[in-house]
Protein backbone atom coordinates (compact mmCIF):
# COMPACT_ATOMS: atom_id res chain seq x y z
CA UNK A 1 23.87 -7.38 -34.96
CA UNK A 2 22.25 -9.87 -37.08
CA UNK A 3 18.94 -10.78 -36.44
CA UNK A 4 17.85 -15.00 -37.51
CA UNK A 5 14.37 -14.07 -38.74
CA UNK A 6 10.96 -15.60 -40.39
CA UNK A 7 9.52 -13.91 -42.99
CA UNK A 8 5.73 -12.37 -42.60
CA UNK A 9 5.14 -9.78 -45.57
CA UNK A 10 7.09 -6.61 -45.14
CA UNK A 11 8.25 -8.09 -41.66
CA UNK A 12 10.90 -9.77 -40.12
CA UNK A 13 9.67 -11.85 -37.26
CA UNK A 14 12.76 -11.92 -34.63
CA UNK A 15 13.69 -15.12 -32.65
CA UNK A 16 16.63 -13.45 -31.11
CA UNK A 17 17.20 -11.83 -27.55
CA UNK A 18 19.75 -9.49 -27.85
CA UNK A 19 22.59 -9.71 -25.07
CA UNK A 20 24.39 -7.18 -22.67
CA UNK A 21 27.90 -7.32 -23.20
CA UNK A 22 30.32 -8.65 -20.85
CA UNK A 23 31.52 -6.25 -17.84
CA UNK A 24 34.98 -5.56 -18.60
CA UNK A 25 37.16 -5.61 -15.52
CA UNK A 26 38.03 -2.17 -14.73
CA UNK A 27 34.74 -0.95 -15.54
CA UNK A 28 32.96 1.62 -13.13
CA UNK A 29 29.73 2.36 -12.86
CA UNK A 30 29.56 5.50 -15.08
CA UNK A 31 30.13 2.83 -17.82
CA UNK A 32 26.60 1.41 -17.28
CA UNK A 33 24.54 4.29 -17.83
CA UNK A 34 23.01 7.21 -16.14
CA UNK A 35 19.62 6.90 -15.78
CA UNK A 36 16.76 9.10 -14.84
CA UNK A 37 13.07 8.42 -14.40
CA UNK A 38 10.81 11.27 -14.51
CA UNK A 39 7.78 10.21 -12.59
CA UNK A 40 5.51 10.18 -9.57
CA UNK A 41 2.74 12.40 -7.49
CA UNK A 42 0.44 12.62 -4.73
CA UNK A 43 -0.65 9.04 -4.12
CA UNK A 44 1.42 7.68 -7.04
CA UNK A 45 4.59 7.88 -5.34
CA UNK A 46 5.24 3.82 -6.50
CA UNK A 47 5.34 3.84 -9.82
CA UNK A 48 8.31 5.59 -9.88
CA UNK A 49 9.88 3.87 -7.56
CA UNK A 50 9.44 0.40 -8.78
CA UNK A 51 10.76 2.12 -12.33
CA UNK A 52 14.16 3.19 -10.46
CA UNK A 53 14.34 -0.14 -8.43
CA UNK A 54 14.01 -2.21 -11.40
CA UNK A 55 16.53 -0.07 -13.17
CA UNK A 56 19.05 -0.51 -10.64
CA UNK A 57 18.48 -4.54 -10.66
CA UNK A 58 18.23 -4.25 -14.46
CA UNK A 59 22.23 -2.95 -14.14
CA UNK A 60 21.94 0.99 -14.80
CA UNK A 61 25.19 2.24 -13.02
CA UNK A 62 23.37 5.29 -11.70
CA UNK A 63 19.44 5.80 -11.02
CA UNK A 64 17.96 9.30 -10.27
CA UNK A 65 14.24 10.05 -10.05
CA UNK A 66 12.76 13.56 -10.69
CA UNK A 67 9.84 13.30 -8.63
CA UNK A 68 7.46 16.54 -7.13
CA UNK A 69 8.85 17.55 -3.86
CA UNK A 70 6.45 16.45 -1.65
CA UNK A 71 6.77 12.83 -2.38
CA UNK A 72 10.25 13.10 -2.63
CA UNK A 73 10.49 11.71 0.83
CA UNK A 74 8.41 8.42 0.04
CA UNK A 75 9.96 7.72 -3.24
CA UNK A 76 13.66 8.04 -1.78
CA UNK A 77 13.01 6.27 1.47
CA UNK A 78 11.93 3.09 -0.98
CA UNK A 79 15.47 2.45 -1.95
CA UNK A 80 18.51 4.02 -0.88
CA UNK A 81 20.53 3.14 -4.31
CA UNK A 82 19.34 4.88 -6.70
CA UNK A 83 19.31 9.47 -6.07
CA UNK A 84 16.21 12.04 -6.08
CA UNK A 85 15.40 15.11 -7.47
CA UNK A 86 12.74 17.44 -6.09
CA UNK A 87 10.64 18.76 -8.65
CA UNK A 88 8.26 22.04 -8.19
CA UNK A 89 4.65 20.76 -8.32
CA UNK A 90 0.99 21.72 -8.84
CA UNK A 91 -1.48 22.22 -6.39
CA UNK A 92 -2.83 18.86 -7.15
CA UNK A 93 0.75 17.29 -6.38
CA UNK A 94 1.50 16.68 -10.04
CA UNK A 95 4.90 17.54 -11.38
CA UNK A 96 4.89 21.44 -12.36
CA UNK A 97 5.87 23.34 -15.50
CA UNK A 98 7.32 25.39 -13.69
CA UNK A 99 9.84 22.33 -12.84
CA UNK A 100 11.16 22.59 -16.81
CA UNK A 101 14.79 24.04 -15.95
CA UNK A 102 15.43 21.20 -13.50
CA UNK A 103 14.34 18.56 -16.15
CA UNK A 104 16.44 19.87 -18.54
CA UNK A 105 19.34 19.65 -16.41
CA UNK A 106 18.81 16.30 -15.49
CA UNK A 107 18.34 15.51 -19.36
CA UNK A 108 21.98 17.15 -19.85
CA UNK A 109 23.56 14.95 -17.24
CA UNK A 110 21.68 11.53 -18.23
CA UNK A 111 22.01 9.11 -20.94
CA UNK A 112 18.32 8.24 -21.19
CA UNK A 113 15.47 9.03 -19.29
CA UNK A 114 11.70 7.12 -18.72
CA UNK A 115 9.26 9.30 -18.45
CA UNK A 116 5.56 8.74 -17.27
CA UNK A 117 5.48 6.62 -14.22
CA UNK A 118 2.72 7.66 -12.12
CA UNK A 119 3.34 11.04 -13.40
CA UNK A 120 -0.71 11.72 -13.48
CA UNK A 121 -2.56 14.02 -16.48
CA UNK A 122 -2.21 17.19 -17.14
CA UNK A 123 -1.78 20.77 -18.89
CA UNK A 124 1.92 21.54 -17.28
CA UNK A 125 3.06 18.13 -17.60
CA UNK A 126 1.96 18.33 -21.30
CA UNK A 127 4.15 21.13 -21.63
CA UNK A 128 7.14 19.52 -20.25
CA UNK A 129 6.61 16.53 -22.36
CA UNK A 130 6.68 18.56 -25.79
CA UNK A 131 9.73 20.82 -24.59
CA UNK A 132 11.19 17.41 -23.80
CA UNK A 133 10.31 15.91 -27.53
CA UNK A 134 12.02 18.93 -28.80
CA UNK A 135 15.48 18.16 -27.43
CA UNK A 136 18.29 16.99 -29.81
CA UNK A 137 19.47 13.18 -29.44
CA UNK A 138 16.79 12.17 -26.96
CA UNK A 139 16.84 8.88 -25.65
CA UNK A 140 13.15 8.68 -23.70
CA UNK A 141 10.55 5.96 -22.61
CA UNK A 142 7.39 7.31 -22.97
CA UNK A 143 4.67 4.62 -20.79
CA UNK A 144 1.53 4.98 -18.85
CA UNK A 145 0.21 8.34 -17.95
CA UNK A 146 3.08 9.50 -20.12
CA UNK A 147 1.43 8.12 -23.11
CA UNK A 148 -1.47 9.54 -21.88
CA UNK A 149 -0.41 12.80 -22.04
CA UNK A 150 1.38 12.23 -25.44
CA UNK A 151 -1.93 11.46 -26.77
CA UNK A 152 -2.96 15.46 -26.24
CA UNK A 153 -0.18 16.91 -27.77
CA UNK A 154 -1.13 17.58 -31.38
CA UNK A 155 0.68 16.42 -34.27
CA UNK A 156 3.51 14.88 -32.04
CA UNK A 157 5.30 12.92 -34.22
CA UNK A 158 6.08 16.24 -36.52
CA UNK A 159 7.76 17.63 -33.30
CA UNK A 160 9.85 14.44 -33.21
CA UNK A 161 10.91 13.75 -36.50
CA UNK A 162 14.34 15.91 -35.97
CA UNK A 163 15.14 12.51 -33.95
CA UNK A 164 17.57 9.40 -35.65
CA UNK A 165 16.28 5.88 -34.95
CA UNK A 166 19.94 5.50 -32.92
CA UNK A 167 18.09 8.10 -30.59
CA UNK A 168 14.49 9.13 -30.40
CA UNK A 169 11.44 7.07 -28.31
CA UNK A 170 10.24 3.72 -26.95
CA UNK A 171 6.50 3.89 -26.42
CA UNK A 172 5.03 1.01 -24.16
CA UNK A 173 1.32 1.30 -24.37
CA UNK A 174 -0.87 -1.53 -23.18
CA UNK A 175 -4.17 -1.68 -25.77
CA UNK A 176 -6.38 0.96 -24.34
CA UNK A 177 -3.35 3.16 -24.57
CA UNK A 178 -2.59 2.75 -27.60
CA UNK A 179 -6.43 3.25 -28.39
CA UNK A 180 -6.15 6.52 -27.13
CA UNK A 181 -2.51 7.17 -29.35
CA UNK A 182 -3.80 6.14 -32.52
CA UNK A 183 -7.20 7.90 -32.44
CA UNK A 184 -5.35 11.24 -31.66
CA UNK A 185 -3.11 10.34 -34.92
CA UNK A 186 -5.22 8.95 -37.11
CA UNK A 187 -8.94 8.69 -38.92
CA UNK A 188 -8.26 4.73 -40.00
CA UNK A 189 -9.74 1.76 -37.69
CA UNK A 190 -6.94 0.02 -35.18
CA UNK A 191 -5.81 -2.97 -37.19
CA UNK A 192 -7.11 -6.21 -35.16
CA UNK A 193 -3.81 -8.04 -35.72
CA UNK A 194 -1.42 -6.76 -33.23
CA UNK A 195 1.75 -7.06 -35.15
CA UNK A 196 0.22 -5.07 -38.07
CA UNK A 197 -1.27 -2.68 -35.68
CA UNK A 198 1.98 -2.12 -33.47
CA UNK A 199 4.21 -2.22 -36.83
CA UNK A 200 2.03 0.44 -38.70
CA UNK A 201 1.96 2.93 -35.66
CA UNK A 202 5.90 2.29 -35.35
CA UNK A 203 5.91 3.20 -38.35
CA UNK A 204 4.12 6.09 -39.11
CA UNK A 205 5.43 7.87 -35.65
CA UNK A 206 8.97 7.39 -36.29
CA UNK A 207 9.60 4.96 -32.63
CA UNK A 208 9.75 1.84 -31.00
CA UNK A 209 6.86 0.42 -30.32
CA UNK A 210 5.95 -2.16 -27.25
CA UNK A 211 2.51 -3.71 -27.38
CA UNK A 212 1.73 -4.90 -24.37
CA UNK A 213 -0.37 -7.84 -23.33
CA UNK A 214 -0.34 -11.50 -23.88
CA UNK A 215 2.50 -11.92 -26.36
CA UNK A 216 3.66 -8.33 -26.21
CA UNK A 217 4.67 -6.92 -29.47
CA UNK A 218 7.70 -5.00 -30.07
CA UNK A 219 8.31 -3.35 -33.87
CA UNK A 220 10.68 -0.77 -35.00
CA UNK A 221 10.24 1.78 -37.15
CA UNK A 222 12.26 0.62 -40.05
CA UNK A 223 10.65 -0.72 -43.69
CA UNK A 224 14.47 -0.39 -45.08
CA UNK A 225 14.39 -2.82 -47.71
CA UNK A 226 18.11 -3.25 -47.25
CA UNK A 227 17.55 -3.67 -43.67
CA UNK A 228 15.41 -6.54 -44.44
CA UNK A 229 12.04 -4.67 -43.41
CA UNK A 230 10.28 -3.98 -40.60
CA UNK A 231 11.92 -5.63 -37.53
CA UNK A 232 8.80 -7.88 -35.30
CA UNK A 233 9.20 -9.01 -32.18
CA UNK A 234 6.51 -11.20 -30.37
CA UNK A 235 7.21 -11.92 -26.40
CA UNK A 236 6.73 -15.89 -25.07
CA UNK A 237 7.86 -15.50 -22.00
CA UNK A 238 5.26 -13.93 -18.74
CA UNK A 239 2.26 -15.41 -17.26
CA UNK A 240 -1.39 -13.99 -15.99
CA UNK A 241 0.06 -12.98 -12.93
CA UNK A 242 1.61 -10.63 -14.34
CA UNK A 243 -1.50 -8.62 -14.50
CA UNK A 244 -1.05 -6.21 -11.42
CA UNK A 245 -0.48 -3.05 -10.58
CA UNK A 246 3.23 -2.06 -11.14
CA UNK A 247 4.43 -4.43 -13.42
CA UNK A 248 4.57 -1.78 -16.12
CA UNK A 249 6.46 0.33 -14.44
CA UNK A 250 9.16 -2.09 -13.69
CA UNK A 251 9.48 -3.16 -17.64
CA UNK A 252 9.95 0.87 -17.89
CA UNK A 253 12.91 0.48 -15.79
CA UNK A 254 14.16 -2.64 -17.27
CA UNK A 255 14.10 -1.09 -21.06
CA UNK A 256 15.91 2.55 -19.51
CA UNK A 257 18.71 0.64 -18.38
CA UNK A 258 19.12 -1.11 -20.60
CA UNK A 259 19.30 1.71 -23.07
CA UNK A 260 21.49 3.15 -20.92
CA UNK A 261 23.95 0.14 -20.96
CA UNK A 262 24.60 0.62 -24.40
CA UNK A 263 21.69 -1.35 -26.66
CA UNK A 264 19.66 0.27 -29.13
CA UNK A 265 16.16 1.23 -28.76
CA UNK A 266 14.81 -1.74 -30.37
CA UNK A 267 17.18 -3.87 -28.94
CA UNK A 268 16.79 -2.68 -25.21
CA UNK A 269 12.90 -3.39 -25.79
CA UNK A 270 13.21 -6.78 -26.93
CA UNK A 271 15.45 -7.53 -24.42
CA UNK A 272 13.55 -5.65 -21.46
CA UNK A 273 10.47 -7.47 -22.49
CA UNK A 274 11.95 -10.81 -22.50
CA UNK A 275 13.38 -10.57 -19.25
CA UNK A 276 10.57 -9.06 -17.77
CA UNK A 277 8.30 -11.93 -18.77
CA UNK A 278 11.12 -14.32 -17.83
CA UNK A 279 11.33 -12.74 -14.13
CA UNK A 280 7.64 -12.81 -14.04
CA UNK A 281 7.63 -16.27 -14.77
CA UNK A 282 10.81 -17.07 -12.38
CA UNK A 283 8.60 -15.24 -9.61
CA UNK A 284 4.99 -17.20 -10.53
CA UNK A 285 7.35 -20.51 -10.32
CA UNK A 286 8.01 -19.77 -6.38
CA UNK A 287 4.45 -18.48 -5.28
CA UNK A 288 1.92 -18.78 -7.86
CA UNK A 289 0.48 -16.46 -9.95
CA UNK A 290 -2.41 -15.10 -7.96
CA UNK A 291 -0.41 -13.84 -4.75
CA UNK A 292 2.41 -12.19 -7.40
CA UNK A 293 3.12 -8.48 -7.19
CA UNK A 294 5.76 -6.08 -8.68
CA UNK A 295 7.96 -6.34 -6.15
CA UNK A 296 7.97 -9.56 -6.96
CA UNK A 297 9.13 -9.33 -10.51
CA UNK A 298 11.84 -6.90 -9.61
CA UNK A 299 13.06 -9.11 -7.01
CA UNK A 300 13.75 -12.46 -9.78
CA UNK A 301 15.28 -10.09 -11.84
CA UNK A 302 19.16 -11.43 -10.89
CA UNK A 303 18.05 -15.05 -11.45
CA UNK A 304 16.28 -14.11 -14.96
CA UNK A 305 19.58 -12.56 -16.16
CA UNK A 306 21.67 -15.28 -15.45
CA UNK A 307 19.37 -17.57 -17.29
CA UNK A 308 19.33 -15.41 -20.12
């Protein structure tokens, strides 16, 4: 795909949204992707769920959450569309390591998988985040308390640098996040421009990279002179009400299946991102933006695809 782009330094500043293609007519739904969000515990059991919902309205064929089991209930009782899995958990209701063999399943029988979600911190969940960065022709959104995680695993990017740039991750840390990421990386100070700062840590870790925030940054990881450098993407579309709880976890679900349906990493970011402001926007247009919630955003998703 080409990309109509302005020139900043060793970037390429992209004005395009990259677009599904059209549903051919004896499609079925295996031909959208199969999608699994890895997510959820005791008192979290949303997150996940507004991933897998937004998924689903984002046009993954197939949905499946690997949640712990005692949630399991919650989360699938949320929306009967997309499938569970019951994970083994901790004591504190966090997903287990002991649930590794079931993950790795699921990765076997999914095209991509978002991982994170309410998925809370800790040493067995570290675990199955580094056996997970291990696995050949990965396809994985890393956000919230999965990027929290990632931030304790030491050296990370070394374990990931088997991965392509037509597979490999999509990390979508808002700033303190990616605070946390780049001081467990490196001794340098966070650059204060966010384009440099979300370029250099694409960059440097090998992945996509969504900044979130007011005029969320996406970057790949590319500096291929015959590519044309470093691709730059800076969101216009969302709104201040945006800023609630969930919201994050539906753009998770938006990128996944979106990845799923075919689009490259970067590609599936700028896209998710774009709609997800644009459905945000849609939503603040019929309520306002103080009384907007997630469910919300998820919910103007149809209308913001058709205007796309």
């Amino acid at each position: 795909m080409g990309y109509p782009t302005v020139e900043r330094g060793y970037m390429q500043i992209i004005k395009t949204i990259p677009k599904l293609k059209p549903r051919k007519s004896d499609a079925h739904k295996g031909d959208f992707g199969r999608v699994c969000i890895i997510g959820g515990c005791v008192g979290m059991s949303g997150a996940a769920a507004l991933a897998g919902r937004a998924a689903l309205r984002a046009g993954a064929g197939l949905v499946r959450i690997a949640t712990p089991k005692s949630i399991l209930p919650i989360v699938a009782s949320i929306e009967p569309a997309y499938t569970t899995i019951p994970l083994a958990e901790d004591a504190e209701g966090r997903i287990s390591a002991k649930a590794i063999n079931t993950i790795l399943e699921a990765v076997g029988e999914n095209d991509c998988l978002a991982f994170g979600p309410g998925i809370g911190v800790s040493s067995g969940i570290q675990s199955i985040l580094e056996t997970l960065l291990r696995q050949e022709n990965l396809r994985m959104v890393i956000d919230a308390d999965g990027l929290n995680n990632l931030s304790k695993i030491k050296n990370w990017p070394q374990i990931t640098s088997h991965q392509s740039q037509a597979t490999g991750l999509i990390l979508t840390p808002h700033p303190g996040e990616m605070k946390r990421l780049w001081m467990g990386l490196f001794r340098e100070k966070l650059p204060s421009d966010r384009c440099e700062l979300a370029g250099k840590f694409a960059k440097q870790t090998k992945t996509v990279v969504v900044l979130k925030g007011a005029g969320t940054v996406v970057s790949d990881p590319s500096t291929s002179l015959r590519a044309g450098g470093q691709k730059v993407y800076v969101n216009k579309t969302g709104n201040p009400g945006m800023a609630t709880a969930g919201a994050g976890d539906v753009l998770t679900g938006v990128i996944t299946a979106l990845m799923g349906q075919g689009m490259s990493n970067f590609d599936a970011a700028v896209a998710g991102v774009y709609i997800h402001g644009l459905a945000g926007d849609i939503a603040a247009g019929k309520m306002g933006q103080t009384s907007l919630i997630a469910t919300d955003i998820i919910e103007s998703l149809p209308k913001a695809f058709l205007e796309k």
